[in-house]
C-alpha atoms as a PDB file:
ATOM      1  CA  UNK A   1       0.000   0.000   0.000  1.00  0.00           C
ATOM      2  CA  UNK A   2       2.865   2.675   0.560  1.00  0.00           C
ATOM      3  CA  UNK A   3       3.892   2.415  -3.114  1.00  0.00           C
ATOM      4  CA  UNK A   4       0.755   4.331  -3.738  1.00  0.00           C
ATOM      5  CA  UNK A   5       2.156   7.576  -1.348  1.00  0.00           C
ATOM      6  CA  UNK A   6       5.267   7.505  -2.906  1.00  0.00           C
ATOM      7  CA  UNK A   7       6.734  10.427  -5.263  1.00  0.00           C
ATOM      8  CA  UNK A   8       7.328   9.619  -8.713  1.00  0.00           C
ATOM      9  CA  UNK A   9       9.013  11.658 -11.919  1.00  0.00           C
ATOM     10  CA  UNK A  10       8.094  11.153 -15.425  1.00  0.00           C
ATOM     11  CA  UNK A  11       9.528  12.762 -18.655  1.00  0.00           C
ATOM     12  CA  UNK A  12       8.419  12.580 -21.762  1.00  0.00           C
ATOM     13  CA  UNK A  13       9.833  10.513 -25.001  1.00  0.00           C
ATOM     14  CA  UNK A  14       9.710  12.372 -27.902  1.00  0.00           C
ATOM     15  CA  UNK A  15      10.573  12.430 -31.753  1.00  0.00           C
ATOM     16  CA  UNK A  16      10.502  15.154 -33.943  1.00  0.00           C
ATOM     17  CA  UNK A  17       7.680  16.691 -31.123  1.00  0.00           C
ATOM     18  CA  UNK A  18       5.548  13.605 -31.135  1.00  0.00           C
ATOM     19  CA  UNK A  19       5.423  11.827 -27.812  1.00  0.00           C
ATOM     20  CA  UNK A  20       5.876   8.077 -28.493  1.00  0.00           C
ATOM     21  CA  UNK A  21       5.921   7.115 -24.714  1.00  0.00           C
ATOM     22  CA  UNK A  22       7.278   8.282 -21.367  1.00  0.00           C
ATOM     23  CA  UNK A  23       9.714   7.429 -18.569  1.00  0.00           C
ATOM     24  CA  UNK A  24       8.132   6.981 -15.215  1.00  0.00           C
ATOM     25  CA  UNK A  25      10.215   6.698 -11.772  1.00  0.00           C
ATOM     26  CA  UNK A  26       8.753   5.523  -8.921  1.00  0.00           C
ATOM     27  CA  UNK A  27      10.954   7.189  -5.828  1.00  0.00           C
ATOM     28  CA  UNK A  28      11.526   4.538  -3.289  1.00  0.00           C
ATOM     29  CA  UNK A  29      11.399   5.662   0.502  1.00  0.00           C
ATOM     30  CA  UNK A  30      15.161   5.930   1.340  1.00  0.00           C
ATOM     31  CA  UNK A  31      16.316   7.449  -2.424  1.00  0.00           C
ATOM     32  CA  UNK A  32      17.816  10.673  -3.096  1.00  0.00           C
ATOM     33  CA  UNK A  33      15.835  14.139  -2.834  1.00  0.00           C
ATOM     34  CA  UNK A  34      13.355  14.070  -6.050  1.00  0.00           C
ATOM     35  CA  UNK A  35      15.385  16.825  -7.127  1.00  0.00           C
ATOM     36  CA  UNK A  36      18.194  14.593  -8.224  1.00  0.00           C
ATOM     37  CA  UNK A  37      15.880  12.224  -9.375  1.00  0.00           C
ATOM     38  CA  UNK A  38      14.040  14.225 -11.167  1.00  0.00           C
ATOM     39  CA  UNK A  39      17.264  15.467 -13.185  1.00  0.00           C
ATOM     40  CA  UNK A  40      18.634  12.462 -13.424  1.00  0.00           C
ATOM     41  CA  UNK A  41      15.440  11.162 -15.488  1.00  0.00           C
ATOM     42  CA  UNK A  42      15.385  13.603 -17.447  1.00  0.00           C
ATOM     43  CA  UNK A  43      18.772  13.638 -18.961  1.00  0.00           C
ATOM     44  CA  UNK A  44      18.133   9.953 -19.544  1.00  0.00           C
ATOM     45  CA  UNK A  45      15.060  10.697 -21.272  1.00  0.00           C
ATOM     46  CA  UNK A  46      17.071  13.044 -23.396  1.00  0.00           C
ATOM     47  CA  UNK A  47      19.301  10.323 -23.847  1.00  0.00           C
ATOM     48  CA  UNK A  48      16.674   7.573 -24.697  1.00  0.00           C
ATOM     49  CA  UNK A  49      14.945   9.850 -27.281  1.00  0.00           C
ATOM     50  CA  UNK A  50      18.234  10.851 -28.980  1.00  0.00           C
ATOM     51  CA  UNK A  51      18.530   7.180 -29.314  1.00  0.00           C
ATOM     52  CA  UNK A  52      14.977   6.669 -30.880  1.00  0.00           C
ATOM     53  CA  UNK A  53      16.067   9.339 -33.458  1.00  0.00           C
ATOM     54  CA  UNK A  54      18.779   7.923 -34.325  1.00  0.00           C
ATOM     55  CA  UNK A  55      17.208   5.020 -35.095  1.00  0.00           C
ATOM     56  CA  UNK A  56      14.904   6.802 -37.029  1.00  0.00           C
ATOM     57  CA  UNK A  57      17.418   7.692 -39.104  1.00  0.00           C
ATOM     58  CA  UNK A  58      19.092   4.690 -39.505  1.00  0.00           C
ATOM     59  CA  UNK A  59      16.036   3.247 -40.738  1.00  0.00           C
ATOM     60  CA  UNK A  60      15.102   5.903 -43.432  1.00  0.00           C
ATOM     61  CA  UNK A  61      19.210   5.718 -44.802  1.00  0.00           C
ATOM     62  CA  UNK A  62      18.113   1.942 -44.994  1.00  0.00           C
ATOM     63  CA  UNK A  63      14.496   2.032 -46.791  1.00  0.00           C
ATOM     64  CA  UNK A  64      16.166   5.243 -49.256  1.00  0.00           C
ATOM     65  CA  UNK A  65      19.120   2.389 -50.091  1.00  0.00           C
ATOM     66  CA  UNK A  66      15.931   0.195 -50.409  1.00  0.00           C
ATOM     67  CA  UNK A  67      14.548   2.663 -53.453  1.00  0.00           C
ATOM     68  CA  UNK A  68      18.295   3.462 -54.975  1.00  0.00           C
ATOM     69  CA  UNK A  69      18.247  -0.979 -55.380  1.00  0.00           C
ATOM     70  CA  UNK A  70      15.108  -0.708 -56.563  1.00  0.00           C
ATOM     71  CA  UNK A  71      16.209   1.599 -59.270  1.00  0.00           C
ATOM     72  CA  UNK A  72      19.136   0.173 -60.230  1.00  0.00           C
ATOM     73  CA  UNK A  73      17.529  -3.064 -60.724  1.00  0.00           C
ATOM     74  CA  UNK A  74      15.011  -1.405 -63.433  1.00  0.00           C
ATOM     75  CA  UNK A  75      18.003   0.515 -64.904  1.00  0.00           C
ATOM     76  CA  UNK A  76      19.850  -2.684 -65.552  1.00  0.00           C
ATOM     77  CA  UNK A  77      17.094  -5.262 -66.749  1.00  0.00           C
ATOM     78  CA  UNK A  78      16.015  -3.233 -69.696  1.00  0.00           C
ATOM     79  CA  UNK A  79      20.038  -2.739 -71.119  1.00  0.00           C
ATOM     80  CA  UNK A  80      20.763  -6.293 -70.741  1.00  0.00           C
ATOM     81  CA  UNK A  81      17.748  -7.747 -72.170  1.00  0.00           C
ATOM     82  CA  UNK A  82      17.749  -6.232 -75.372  1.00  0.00           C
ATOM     83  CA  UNK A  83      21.535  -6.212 -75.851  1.00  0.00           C
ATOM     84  CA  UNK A  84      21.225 -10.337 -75.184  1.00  0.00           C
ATOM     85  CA  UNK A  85      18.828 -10.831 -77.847  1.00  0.00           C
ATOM     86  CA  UNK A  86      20.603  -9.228 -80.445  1.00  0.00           C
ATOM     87  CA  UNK A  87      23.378 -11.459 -79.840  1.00  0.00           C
ATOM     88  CA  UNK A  88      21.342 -14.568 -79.467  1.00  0.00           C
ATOM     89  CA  UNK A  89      19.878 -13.485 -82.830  1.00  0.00           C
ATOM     90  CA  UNK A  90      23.613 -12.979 -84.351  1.00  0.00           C
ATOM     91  CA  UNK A  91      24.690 -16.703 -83.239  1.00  0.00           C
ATOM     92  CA  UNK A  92      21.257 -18.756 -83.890  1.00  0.00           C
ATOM     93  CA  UNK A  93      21.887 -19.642 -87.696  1.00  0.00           C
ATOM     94  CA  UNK A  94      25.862 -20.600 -87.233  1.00  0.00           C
ATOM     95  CA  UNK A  95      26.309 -21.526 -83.307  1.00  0.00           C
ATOM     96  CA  UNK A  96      23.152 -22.577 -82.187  1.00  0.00           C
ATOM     97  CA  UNK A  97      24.892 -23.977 -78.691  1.00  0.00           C
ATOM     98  CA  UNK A  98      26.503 -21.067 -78.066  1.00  0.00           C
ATOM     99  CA  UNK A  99      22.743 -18.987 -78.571  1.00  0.00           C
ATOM    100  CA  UNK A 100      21.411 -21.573 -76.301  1.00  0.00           C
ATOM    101  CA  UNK A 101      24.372 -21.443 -73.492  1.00  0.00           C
ATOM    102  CA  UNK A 102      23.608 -17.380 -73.752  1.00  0.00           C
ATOM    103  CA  UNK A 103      20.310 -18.003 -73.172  1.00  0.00           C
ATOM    104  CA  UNK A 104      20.738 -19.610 -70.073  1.00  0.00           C
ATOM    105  CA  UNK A 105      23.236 -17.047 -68.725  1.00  0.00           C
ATOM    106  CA  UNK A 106      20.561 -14.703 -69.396  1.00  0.00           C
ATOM    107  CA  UNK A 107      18.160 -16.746 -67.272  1.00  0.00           C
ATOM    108  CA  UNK A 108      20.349 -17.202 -64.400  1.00  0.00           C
ATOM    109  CA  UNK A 109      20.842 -13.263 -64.361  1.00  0.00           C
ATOM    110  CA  UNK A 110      17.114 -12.307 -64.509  1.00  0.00           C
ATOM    111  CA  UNK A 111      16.757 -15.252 -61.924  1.00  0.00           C
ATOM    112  CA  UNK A 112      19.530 -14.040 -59.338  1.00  0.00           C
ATOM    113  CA  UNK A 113      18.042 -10.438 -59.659  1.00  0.00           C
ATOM    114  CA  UNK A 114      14.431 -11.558 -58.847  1.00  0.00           C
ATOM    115  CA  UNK A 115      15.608 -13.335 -55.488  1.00  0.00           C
ATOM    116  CA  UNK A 116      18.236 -11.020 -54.309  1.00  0.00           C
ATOM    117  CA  UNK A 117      16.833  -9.964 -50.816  1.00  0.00           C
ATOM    118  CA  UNK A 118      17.905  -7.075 -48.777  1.00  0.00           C
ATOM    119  CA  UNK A 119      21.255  -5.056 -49.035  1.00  0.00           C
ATOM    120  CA  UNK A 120      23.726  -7.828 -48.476  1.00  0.00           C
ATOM    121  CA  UNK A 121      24.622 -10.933 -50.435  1.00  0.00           C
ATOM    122  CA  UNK A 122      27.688 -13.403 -50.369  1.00  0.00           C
ATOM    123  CA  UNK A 123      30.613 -12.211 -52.410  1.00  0.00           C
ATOM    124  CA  UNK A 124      30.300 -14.949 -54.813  1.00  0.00           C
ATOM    125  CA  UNK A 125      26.318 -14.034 -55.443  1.00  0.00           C
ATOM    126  CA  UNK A 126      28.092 -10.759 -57.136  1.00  0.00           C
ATOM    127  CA  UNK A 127      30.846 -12.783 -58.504  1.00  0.00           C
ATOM    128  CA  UNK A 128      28.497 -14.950 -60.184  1.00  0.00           C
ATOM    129  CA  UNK A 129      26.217 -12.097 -61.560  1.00  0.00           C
ATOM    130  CA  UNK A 130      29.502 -10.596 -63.066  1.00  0.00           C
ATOM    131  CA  UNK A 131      30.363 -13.934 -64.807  1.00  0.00           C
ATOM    132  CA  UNK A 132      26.931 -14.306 -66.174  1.00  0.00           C
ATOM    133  CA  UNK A 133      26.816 -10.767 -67.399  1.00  0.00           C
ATOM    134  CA  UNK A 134      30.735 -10.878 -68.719  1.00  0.00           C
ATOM    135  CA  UNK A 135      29.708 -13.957 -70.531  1.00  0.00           C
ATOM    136  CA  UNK A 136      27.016 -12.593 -72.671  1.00  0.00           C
ATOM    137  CA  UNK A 137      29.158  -9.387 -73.325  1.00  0.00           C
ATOM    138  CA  UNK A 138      31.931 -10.880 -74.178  1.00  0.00           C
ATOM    139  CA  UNK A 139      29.697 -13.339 -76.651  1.00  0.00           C
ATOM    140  CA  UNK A 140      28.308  -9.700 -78.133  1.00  0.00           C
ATOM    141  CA  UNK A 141      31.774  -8.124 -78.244  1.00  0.00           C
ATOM    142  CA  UNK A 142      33.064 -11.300 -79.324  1.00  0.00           C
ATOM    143  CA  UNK A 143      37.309 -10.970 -80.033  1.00  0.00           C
ATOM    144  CA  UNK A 144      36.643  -7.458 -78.989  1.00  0.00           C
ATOM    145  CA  UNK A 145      36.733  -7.644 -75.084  1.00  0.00           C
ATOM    146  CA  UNK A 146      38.798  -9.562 -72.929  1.00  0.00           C
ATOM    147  CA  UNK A 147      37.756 -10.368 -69.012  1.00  0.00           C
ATOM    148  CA  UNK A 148      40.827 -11.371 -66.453  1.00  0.00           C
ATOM    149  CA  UNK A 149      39.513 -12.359 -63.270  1.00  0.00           C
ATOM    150  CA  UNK A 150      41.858 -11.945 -59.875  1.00  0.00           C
ATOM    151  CA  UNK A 151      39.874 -13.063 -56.694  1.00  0.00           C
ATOM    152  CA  UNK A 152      40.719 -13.858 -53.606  1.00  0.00           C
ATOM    153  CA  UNK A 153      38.721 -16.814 -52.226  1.00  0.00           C
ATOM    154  CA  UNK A 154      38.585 -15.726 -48.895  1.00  0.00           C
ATOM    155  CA  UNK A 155      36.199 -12.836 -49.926  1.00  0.00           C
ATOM    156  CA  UNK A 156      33.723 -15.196 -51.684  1.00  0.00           C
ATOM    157  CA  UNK A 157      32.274 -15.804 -48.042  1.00  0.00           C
ATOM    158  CA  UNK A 158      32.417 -11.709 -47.324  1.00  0.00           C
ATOM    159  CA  UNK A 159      29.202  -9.994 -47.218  1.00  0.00           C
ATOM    160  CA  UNK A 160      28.376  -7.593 -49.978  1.00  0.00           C
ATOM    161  CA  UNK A 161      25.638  -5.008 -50.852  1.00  0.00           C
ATOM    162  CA  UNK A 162      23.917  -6.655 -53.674  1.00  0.00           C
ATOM    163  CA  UNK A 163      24.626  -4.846 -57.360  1.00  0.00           C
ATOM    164  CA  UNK A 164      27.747  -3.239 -55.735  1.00  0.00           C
ATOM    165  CA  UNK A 165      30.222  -4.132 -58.144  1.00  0.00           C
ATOM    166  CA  UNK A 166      28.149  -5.582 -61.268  1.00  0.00           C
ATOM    167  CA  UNK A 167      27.564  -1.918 -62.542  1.00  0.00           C
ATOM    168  CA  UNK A 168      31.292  -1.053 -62.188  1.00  0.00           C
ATOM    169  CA  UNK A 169      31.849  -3.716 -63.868  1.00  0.00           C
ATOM    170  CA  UNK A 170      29.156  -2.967 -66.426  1.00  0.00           C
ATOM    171  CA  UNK A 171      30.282   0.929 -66.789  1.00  0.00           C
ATOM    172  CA  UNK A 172      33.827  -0.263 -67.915  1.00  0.00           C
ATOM    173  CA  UNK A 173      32.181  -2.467 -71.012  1.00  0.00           C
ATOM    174  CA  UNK A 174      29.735  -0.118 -72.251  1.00  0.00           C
ATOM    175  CA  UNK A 175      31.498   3.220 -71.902  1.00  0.00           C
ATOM    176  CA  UNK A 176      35.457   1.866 -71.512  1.00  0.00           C
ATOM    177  CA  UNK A 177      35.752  -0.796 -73.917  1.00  0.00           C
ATOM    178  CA  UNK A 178      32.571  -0.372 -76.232  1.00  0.00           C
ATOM    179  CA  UNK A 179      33.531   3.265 -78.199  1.00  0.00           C
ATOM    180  CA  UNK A 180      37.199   2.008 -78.175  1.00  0.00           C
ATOM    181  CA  UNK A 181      38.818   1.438 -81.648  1.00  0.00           C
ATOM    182  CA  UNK A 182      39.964  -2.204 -81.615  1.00  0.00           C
ATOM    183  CA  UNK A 183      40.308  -4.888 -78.548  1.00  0.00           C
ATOM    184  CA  UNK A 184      40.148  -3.948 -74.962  1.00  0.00           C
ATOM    185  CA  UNK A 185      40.188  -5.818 -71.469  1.00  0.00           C
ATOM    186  CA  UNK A 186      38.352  -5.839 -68.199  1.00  0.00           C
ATOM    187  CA  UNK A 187      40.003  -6.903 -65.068  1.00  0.00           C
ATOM    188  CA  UNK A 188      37.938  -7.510 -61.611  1.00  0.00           C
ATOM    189  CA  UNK A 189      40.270  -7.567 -58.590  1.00  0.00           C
ATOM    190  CA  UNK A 190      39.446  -8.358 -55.053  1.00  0.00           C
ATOM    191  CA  UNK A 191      41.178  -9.087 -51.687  1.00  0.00           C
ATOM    192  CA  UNK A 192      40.510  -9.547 -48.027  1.00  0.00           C
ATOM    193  CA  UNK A 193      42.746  -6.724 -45.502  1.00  0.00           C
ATOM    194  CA  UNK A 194      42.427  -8.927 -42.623  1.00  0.00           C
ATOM    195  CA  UNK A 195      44.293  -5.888 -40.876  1.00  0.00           C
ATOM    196  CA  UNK A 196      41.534  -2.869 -41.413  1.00  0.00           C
ATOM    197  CA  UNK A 197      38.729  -5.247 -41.955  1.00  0.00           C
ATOM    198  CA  UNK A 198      38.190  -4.183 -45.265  1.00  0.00           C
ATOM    199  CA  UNK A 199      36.917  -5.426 -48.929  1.00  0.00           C
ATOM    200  CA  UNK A 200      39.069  -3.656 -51.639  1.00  0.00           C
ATOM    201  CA  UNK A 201      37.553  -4.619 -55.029  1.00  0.00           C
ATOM    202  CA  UNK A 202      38.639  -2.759 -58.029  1.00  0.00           C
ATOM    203  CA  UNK A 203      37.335  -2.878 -61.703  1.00  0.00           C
ATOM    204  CA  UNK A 204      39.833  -1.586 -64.025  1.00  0.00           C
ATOM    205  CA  UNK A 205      39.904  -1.286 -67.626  1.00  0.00           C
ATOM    206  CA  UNK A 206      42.144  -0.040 -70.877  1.00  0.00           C
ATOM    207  CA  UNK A 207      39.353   1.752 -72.436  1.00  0.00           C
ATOM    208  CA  UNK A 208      38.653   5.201 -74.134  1.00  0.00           C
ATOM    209  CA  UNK A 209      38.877   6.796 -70.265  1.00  0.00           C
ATOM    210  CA  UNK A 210      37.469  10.056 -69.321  1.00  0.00           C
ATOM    211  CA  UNK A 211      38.654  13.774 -68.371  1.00  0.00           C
ATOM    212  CA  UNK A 212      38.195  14.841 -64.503  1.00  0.00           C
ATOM    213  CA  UNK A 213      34.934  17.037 -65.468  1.00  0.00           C
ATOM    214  CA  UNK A 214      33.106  13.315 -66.559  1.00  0.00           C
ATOM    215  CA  UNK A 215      33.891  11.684 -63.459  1.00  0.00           C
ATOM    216  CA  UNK A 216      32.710  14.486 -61.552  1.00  0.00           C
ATOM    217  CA  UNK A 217      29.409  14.052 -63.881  1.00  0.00           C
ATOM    218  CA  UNK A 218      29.197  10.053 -64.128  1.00  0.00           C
ATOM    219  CA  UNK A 219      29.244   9.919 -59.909  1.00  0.00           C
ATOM    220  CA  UNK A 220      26.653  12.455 -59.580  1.00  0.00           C
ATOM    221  CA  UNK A 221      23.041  11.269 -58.773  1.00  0.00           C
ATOM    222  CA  UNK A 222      21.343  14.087 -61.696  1.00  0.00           C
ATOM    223  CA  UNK A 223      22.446  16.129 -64.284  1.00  0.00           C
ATOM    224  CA  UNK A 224      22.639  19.549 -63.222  1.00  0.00           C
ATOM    225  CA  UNK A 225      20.995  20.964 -66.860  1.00  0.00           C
ATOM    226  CA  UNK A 226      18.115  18.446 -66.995  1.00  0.00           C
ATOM    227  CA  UNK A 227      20.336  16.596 -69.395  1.00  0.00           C
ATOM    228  CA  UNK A 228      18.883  12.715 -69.469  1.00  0.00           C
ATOM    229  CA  UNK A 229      21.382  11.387 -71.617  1.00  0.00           C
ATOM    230  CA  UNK A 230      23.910  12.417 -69.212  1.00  0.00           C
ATOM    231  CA  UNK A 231      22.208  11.480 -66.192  1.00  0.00           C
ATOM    232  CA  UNK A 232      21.482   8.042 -67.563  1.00  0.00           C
ATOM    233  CA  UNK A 233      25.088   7.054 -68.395  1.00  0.00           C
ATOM    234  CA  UNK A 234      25.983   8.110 -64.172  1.00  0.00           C
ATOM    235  CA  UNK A 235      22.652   5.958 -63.172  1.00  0.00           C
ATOM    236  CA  UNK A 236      25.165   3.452 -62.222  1.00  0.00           C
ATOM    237  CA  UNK A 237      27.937   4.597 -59.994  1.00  0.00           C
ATOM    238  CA  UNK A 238      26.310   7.039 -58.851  1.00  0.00           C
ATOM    239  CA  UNK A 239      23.810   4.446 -57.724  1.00  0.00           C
ATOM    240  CA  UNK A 240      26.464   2.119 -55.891  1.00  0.00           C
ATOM    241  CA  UNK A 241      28.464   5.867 -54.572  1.00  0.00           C
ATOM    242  CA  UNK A 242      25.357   6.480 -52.849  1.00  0.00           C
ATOM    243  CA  UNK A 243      24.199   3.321 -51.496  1.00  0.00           C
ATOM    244  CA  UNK A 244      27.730   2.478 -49.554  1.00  0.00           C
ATOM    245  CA  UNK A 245      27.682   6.200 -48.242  1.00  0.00           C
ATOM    246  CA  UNK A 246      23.542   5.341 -46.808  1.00  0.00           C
ATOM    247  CA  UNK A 247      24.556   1.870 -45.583  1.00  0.00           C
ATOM    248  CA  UNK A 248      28.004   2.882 -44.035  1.00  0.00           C
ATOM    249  CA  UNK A 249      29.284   6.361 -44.252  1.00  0.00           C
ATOM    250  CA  UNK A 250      32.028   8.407 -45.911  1.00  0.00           C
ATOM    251  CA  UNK A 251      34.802   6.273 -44.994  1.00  0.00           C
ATOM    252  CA  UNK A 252      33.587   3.371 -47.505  1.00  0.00           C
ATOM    253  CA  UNK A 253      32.835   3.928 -51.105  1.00  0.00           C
ATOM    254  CA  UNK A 254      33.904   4.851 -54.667  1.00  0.00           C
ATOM    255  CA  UNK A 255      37.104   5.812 -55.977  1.00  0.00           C
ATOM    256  CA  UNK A 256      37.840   6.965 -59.801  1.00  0.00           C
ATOM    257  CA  UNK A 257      40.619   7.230 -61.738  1.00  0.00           C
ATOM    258  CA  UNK A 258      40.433   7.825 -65.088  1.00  0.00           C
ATOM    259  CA  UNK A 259      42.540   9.245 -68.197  1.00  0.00           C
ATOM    260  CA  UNK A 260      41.613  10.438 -71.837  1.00  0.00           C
ATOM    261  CA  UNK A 261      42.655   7.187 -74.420  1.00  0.00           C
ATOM    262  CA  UNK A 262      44.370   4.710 -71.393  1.00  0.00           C
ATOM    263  CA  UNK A 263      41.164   3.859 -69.077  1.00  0.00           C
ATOM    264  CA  UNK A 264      39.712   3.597 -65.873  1.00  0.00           C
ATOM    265  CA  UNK A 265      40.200   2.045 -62.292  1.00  0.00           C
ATOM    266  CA  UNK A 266      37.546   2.283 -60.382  1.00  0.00           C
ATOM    267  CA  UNK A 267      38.581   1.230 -56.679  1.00  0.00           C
ATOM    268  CA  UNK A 268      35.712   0.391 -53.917  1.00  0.00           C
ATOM    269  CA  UNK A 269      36.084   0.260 -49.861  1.00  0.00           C
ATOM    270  CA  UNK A 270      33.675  -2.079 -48.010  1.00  0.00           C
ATOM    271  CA  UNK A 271      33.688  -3.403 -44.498  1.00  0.00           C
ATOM    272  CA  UNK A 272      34.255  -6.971 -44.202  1.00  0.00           C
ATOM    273  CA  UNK A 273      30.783  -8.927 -42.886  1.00  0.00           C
END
């Protein structure tokens, strides 16, 4: 019965002014004044709602990497389908097998895509996307493009935001190697820094390259003039360059290096999962 004579101290938890609930303490008979309860409550209030906004937040940097996936998947899908059945078409009358086998890569690709869940997928889920996409390309661009692959296995196990590196990768073929007079190559690195806890993969290739004002345009989200050609050819890395900075901040990312007639190397930071 003497819990019901008792003083007790409640403060408010808020979020963005709306009260979602409230700490209540009960003062028990031999406690401190309620003076120094009654502070003490409410800087752990303040404490306990800074923690419910920050949670907030960390859920709307999630659902907005959510919506960039989500548009990066229906930026992809289109490009690849039509591309594939030109190519299929070029091979059917002279290397039916090879039409067929391209076929099937391009069923395992739109199959992978459909069941990738959530932001993060095994390293060889990407690895495997790559190889199905390099395939067909290489089957379009025929003697055209060469693909040297350098992976460590230990990062086949590491997690990986889904579509992270297949649109590197794909950025390299259509707008390194594909206006480039004769041959070019593609080459996908990645390795395991057991020391910083760190993915380092990097895509590098020996095409046509770009000046330092097209990099600055190619990672930017929109063209600043409205211009959709231009923003469509930066969908992609722009894409990924925002997604790692959503899902873990500015200290993982992009990095580009290109130059005018010898290519580009683009280099990208994850934390190991």
């Amino acid at each position: 019965g003497d819990v019901y004579k008792r003083q007790a101290v409640a403060y408010p938890l808020a979020h963005r002014r709306e009260v979602l609930g409230a700490l209540a303490l009960v003062l028990a008979p031999d406690c401190a004044s309620a003076e120094d309860v009654s502070r003490s409550a409410e800087l752990l209030s303040r404490f306990l709602s800074m923690q419910l906004e920050l949670a907030h937040m960390d859920q709307q940097a999630r659902l907005a990497a959510e919506a960039e996936l989500r548009a990066l998947r229906a930026q992809i899908n289109p490009h690849f389908f039509f591309n594939t059945l030109n190519t299929v078409l070029s091979y059917l009358r002279d290397e039916p097998e090879t039409a067929r086998r391209i076929l099937l890569r391009l069923a395992d690709l739109f199959r992978m895509n459909m069941e990738l869940q959530g932001h993060i997928i095994p390293f060889a889920d990407e690895y495997q996307y790559i190889r199905d996409y390099l395939f067909i390309e290489q089957a379009r661009f025929r003697d055209r493009l060469r693909v040297v692959y350098d992976i460590d296995p230990q990062v086949l196990k590491v997690g990986v935001p889904a579509l992270s590196v297949q649109p590197i990768v794909e950025n390299a073929v259509r707008h390194g190697i594909g206006p480039k007079n004769g041959p070019g190559t593609v080459e996908i690195r990645a390795r395991l820094d057991l020391l910083t806890l760190r993915v380092h993969v990097t895509v590098r290739d020996d095409g046509v390259g770009m000046p330092p004002e097209k990099v600055a345009e190619v990672l930017a989200p929109r063209a600043s003039n409205g211009d959709r050609r231009t923003a469509r050819r930066g969908v992609g890395l722009a894409n990924v360059a925002e997604r790692l900075r959503r899902l873990y901040g500015d200290a993982y990312g992009l990095q580009v290096d290109s130059t005018p007639g010898k290519g580009t190397t683009v280099h990208l930071r994850l934390p190991m999962r």
